[in-house]
Protein backbone atom coordinates (compact mmCIF):
# COMPACT_ATOMS: atom_id res chain seq x y z
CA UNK A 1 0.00 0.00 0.00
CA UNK A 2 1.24 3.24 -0.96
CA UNK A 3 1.35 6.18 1.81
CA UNK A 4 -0.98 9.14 0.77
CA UNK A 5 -0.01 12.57 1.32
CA UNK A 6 -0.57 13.57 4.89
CA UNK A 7 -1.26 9.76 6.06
CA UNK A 8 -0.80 7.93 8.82
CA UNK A 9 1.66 5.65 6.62
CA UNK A 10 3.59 8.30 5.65
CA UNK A 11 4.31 9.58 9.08
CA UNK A 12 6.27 6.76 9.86
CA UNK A 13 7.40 6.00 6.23
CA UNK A 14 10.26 8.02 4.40
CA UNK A 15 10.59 8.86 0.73
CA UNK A 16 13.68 7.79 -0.65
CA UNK A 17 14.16 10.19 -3.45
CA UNK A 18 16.75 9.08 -6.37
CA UNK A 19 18.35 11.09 -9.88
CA UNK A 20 18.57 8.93 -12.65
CA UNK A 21 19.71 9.41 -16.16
CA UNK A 22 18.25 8.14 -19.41
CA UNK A 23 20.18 8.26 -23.04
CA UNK A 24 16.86 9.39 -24.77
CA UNK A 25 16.15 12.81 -25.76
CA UNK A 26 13.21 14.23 -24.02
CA UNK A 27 11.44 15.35 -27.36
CA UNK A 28 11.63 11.38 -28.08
CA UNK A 29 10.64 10.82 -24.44
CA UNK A 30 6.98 12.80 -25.41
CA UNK A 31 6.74 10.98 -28.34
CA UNK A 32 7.34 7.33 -27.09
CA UNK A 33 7.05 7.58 -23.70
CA UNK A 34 10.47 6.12 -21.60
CA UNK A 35 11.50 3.50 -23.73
CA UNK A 36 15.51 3.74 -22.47
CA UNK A 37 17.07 2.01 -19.23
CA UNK A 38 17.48 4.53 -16.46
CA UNK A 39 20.89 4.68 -15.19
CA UNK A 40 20.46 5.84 -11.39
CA UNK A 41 23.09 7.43 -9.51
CA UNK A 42 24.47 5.51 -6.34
CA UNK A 43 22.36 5.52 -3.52
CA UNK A 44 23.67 7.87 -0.83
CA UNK A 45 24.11 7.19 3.10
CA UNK A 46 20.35 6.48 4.58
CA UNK A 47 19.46 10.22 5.55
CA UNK A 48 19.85 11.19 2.15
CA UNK A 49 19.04 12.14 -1.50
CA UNK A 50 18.87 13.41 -4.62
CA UNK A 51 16.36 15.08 -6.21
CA UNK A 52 14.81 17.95 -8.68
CA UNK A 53 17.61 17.82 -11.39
CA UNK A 54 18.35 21.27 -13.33
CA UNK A 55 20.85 21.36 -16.36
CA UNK A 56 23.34 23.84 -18.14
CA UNK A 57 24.16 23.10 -21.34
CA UNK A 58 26.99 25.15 -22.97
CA UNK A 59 28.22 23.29 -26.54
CA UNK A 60 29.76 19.66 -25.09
CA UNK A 61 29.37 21.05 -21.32
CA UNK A 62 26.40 19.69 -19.57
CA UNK A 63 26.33 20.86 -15.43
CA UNK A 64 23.70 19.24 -13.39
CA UNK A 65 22.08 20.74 -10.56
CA UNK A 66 20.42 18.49 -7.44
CA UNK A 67 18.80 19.26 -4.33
CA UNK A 68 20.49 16.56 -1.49
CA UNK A 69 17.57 16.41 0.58
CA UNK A 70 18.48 15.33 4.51
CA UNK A 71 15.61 13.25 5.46
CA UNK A 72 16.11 13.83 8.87
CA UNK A 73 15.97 17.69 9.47
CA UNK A 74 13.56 18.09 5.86
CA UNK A 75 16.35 20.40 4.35
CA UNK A 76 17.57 20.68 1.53
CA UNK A 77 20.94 22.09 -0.39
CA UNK A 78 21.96 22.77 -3.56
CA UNK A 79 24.73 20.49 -5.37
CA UNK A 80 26.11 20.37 -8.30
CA UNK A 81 28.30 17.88 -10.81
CA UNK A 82 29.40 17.71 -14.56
CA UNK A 83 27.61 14.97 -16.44
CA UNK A 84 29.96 12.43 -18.44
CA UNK A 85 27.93 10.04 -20.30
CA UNK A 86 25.60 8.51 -17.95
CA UNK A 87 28.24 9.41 -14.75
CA UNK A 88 27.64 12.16 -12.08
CA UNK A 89 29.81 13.15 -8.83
CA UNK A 90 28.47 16.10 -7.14
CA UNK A 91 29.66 18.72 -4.98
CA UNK A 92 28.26 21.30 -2.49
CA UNK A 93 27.24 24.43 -4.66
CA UNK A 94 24.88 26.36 -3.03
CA UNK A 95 23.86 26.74 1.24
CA UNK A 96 22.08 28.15 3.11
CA UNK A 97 20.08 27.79 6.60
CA UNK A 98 17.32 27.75 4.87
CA UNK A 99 15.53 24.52 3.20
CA UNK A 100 16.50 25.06 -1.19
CA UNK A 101 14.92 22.96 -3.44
CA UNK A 102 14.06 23.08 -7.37
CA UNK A 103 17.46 24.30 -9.20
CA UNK A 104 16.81 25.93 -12.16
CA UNK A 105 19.69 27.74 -14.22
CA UNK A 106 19.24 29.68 -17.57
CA UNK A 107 21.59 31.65 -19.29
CA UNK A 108 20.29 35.07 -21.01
CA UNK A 109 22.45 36.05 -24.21
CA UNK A 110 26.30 36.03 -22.18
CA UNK A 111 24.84 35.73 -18.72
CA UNK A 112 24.17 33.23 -16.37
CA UNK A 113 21.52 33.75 -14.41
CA UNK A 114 19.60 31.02 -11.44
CA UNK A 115 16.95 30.93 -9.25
CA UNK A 116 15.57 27.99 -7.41
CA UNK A 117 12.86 27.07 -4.41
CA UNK A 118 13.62 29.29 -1.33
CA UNK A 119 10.14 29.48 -0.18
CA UNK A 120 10.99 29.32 4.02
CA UNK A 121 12.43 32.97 2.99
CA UNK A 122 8.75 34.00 1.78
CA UNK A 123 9.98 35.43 -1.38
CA UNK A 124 11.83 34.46 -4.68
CA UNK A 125 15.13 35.20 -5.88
CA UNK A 126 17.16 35.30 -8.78
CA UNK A 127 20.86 35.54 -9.14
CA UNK A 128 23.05 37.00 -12.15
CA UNK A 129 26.45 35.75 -12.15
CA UNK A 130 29.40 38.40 -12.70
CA UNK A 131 32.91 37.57 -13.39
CA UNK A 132 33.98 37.36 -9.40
CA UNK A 133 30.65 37.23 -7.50
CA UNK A 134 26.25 36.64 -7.83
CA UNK A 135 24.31 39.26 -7.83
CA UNK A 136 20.62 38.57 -5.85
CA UNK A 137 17.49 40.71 -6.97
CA UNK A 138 14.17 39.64 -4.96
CA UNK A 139 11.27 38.89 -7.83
CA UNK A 140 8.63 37.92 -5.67
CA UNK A 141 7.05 38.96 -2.27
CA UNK A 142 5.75 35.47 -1.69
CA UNK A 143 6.59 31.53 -0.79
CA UNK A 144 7.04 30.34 -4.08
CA UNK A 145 7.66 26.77 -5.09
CA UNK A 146 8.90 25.16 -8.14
CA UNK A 147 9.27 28.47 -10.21
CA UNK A 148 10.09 27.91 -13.82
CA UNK A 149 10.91 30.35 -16.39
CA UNK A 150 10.75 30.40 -19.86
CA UNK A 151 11.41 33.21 -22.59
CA UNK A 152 9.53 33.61 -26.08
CA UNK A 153 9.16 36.69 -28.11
CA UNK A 154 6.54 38.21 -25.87
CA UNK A 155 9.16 38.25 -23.45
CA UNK A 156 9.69 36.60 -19.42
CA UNK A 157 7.06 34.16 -18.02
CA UNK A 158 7.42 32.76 -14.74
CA UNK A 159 5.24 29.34 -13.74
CA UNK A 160 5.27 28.45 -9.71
CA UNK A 161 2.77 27.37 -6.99
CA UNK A 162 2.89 29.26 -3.68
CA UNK A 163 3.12 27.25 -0.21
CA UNK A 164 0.18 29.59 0.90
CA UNK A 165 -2.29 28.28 -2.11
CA UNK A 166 -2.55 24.81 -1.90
CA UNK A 167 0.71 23.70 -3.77
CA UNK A 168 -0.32 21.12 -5.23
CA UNK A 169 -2.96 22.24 -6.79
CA UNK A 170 -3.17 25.85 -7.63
CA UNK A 171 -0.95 27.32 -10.86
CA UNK A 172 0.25 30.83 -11.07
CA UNK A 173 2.09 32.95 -13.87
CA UNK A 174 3.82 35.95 -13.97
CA UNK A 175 4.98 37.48 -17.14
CA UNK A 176 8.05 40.64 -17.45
CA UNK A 177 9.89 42.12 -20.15
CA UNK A 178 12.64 41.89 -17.73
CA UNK A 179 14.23 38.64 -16.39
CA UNK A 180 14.84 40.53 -12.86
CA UNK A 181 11.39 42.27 -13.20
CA UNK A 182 9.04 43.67 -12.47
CA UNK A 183 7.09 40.74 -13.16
CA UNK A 184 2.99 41.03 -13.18
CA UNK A 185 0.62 38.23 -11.99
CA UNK A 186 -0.99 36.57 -14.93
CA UNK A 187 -4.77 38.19 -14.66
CA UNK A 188 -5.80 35.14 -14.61
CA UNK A 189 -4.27 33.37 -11.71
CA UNK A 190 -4.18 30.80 -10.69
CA UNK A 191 -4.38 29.84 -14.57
CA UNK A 192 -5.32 26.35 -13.22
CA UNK A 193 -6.47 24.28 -10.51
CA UNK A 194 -5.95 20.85 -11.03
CA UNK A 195 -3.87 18.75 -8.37
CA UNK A 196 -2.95 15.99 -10.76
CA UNK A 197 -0.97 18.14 -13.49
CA UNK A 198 -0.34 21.64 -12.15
CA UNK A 199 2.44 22.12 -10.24
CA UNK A 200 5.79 21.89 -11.86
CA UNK A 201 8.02 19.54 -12.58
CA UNK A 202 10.84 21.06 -14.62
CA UNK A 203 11.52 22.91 -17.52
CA UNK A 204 9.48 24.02 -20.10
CA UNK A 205 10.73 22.92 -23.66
CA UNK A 206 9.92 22.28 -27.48
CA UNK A 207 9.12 18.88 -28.68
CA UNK A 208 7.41 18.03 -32.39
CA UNK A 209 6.80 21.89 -32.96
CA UNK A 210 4.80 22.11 -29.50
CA UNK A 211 5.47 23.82 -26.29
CA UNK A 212 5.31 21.12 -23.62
CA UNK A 213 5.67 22.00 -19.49
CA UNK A 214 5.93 19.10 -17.22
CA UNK A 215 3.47 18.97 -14.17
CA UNK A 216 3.06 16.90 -11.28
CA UNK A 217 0.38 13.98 -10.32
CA UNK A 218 -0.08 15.11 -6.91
CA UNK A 219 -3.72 13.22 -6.47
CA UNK A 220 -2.63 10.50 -4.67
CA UNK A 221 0.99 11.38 -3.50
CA UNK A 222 3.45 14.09 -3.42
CA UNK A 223 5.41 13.73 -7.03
CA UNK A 224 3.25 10.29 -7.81
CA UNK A 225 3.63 10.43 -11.39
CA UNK A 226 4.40 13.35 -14.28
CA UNK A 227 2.30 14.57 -16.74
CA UNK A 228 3.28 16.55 -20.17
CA UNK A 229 1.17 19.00 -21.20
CA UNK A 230 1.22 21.10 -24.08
CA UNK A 231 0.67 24.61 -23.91
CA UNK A 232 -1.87 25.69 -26.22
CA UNK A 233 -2.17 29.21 -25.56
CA UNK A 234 0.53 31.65 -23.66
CA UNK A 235 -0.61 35.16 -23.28
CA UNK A 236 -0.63 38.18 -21.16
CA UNK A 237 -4.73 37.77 -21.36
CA UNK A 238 -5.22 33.50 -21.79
CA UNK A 239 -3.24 30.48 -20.51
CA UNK A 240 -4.30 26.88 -22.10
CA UNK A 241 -2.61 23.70 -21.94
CA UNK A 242 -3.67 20.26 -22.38
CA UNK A 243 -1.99 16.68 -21.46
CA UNK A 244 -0.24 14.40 -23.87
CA UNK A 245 1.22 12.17 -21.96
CA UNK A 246 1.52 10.38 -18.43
CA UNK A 247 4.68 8.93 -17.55
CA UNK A 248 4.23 6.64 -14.18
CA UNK A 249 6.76 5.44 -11.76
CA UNK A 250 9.66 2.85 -12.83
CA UNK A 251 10.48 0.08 -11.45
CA UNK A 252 13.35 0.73 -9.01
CA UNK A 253 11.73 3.51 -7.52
CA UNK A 254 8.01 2.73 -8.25
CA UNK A 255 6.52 5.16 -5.59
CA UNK A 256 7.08 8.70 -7.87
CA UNK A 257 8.41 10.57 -10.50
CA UNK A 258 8.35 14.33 -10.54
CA UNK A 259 11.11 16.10 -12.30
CA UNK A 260 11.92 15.75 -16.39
CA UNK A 261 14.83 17.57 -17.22
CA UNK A 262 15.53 17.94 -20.80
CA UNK A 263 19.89 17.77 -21.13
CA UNK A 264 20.57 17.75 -24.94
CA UNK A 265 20.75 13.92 -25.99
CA UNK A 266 20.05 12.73 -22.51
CA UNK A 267 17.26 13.59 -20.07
CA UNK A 268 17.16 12.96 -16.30
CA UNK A 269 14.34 12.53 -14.11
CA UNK A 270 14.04 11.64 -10.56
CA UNK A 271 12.12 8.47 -8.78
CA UNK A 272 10.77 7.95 -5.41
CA UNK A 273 10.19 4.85 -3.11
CA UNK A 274 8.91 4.40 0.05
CA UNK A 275 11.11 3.08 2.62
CA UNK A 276 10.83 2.12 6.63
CA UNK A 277 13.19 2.36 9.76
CA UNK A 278 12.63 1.73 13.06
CA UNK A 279 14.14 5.66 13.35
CA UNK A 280 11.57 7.15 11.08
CA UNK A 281 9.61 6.99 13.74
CA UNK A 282 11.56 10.02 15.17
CA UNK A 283 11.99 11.61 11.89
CA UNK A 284 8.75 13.43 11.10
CA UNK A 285 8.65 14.92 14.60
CA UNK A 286 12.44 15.90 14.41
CA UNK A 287 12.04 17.58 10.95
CA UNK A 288 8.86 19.31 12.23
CA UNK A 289 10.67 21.05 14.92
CA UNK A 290 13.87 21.95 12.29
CA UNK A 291 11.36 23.40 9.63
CA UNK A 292 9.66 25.57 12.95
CA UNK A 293 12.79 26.70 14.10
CA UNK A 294 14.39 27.83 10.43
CA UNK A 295 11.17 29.54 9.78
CA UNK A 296 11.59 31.94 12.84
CA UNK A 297 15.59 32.08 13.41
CA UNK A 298 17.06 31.63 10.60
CA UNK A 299 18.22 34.70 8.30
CA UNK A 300 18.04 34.51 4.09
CA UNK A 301 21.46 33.86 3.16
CA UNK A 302 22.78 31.87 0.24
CA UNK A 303 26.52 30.97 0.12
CA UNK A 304 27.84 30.06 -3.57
CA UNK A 305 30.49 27.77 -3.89
C-alpha cells in the first residue's frame, strides 16, 4: 500500500528520493514515452538524496544541478556535478540555513543567471552571475515553489505554486519584459487548478513543434507520477494547456516521479520509493521542529560555492 499525502503511513514511512539518467532525448521521451534504461546514480548514506535535477548546457558542457535532501531535518541544499555520459559526482554548490529545493539555471544572451525554491524565505530570488561574485534581486514577495521560467518573443514568463495556495494544486504565472522584473501576476491566476498536473516539474521545452511544461500527479501522493502538457495558448490575457502524456513510476523507484529535465541527448528525471526504519519513527517529529525553528531564526542567506 502506498502512503498518501498527509497519512498515517507516511508519518512513519520516508521517501527515498533518487536522480537517474536516461540516453533518450526528451522530445523522443513525449513521443514514445520512456522507452531507455534509467541509469540511477548511487544511492547515498540512509538520511539522504537526490532530487529535482536542473541542467546547463553550454556546446559539449552539460552541469547538473540536485537538491540533497536530509531526510532527517527536511532540508535541503543545492549540489552540483558535470555529467559524463551517464556518470555524475556532485559537490556542495549552493547553502544556506534555509531549506533550497528546485534548481533551475538559464543563461540570457552572455549571462548566467539562477533561481531555485527558497520558499521558508517568503519570497523568490534570482541571481546573475558576474565575473567574481552573484548578484541577488528579490522577484517575488511570496513563498514560491517550483518556479520555472521560460522566454519567447513576448518576453519573461514565470510558472510556480505558492506554499500559501494549496501547492499542489493551484498554478500561477507571472509574465516581465525583464528577467529581474518587475514581473505582473498573470490576470488570470491561478491559470489552473488541477492537483494531478499543475504544479511543476521542470523545464518548459519544445518537442514536435509544440510547447510542452511538465506537471506533477499530486492526487494521490506528493510527485506520484508526471504529466506533459502542451501549452496551447501563452498570453498576457489566456493560458491553455492540455496533457499528452503520463509517464508513471519505474520500477526501481516505483513510488514517484516528478522532475523531467531535458539535457541535450540525454534527459534525467528523478524516482521515489517508500522506505521504513525503526528511526523514522523520530523523523517526522524531528524535521517538524527543524522546519519551525528555520522559519523563525534563521536569516536569508545563500553561500555560492
Amino acid at each position: 500500500m502506498m502512503p498518501r499525502r498527509g497519512g498515517l503511513l507516511e508519518r512513519i514511512c520516508r521517501e527515498q528520493w533518487n536522480v537517474g539518467v536516461i540516453r533518450q532525448r526528451a522530445a523522443d521521451i513525449v513521443q514514445n514515452g520512456i522507452t531507455e534504461p534509467v541509469h540511477w546514480l548511487p544511492s547515498l548514506r540512509s538520511w539522504f538524496g537526490w532530487a529535482d535535477p536542473g541542467v546547463y548546457v553550454v556546446q559539449d558542457r552539460v552541469q547538473v544541478f540536485v537538491e540533497r535532501l536530509n531526510w532527517l531535518t527536511g532540508r535541503g541544499q543545492i549540489w552540483s556535478g558535470r555529467l559524463q555520459d551517464t556518470h555524475l559526482v556532485f559537490d556542495p554548490w549552493v547553502t544556506s540555513p534555509l531549506h533550497l529545493s528546485y534548481p533551475f539555471p538559464l543563461r540570457v544572451h552572455d549571462s548566467l543567471y539562477f533561481t531555485m525554491e527558497t520558499h521558508e524565505a517568503s519570497a523568490l530570488y534570482i541571481w546573475e552571475k558576474t565575473a567574481t561574485s552573484w548578484i541577488q534581486h528579490k522577484i517575488l514577495d511570496r513563498p514560491a515553489v517550483d518556479p520555472t521560467i521560460w522566454y519567447d518573443d513576448h518576453g519573461w514568463w514565470l510558472f510556480c505554486t505558492f506554499a500559501d495556495d494549496q501547492p499542489n494544486r493551484n498554478l500561477h504565472l507571472f509574465f516581465a519584459d525583464r528577467i529581474e522584473g518587475t514581473w505582473v501576476p498573470h490576470p488570470k491566476n491561478p491559470v489552473k487548478t488541477d492537483p494531478g498536473s499543475s504544479r511543476p516539474a521542470g523545464p518548459l521545452f519544445r518537442a514536435n513543434g509544440r510547447l510542452v511544461r511538465p506537471g506533477q500527479d499530486c492526487t494521490q501522493t506528493y510527485g506520484g507520477a508526471l504529466v506533459l502538457n502542451a501549452i496551447t495558448e501563452l498570453s498576457r490575457t489566456g493560458f491553455r494547456e492540455r496533457p499528452i502524456r503520463r509517464l508513471n513510476p519505474l520500477h526501481d523507484y516505483p513510488d514517484g516521479l516528478h522532475t523531467l529535465c531535458p539535457a541535450g541527448e540525454v534527459t534525467l528525471i528523478d524516482g521515489k520509493r517508500w522506505v521504513f526504519h525503526p528511526l523514522d519513527l523520530l523523523r517526522y517529529p524531528i524535521a517538524a521542529v527543524s522546519k519551525q525553528y528555520r522559519r523563525t531564526m534563521a536569516r536569508a542567506k545563500f553561500v555560492f560555492k
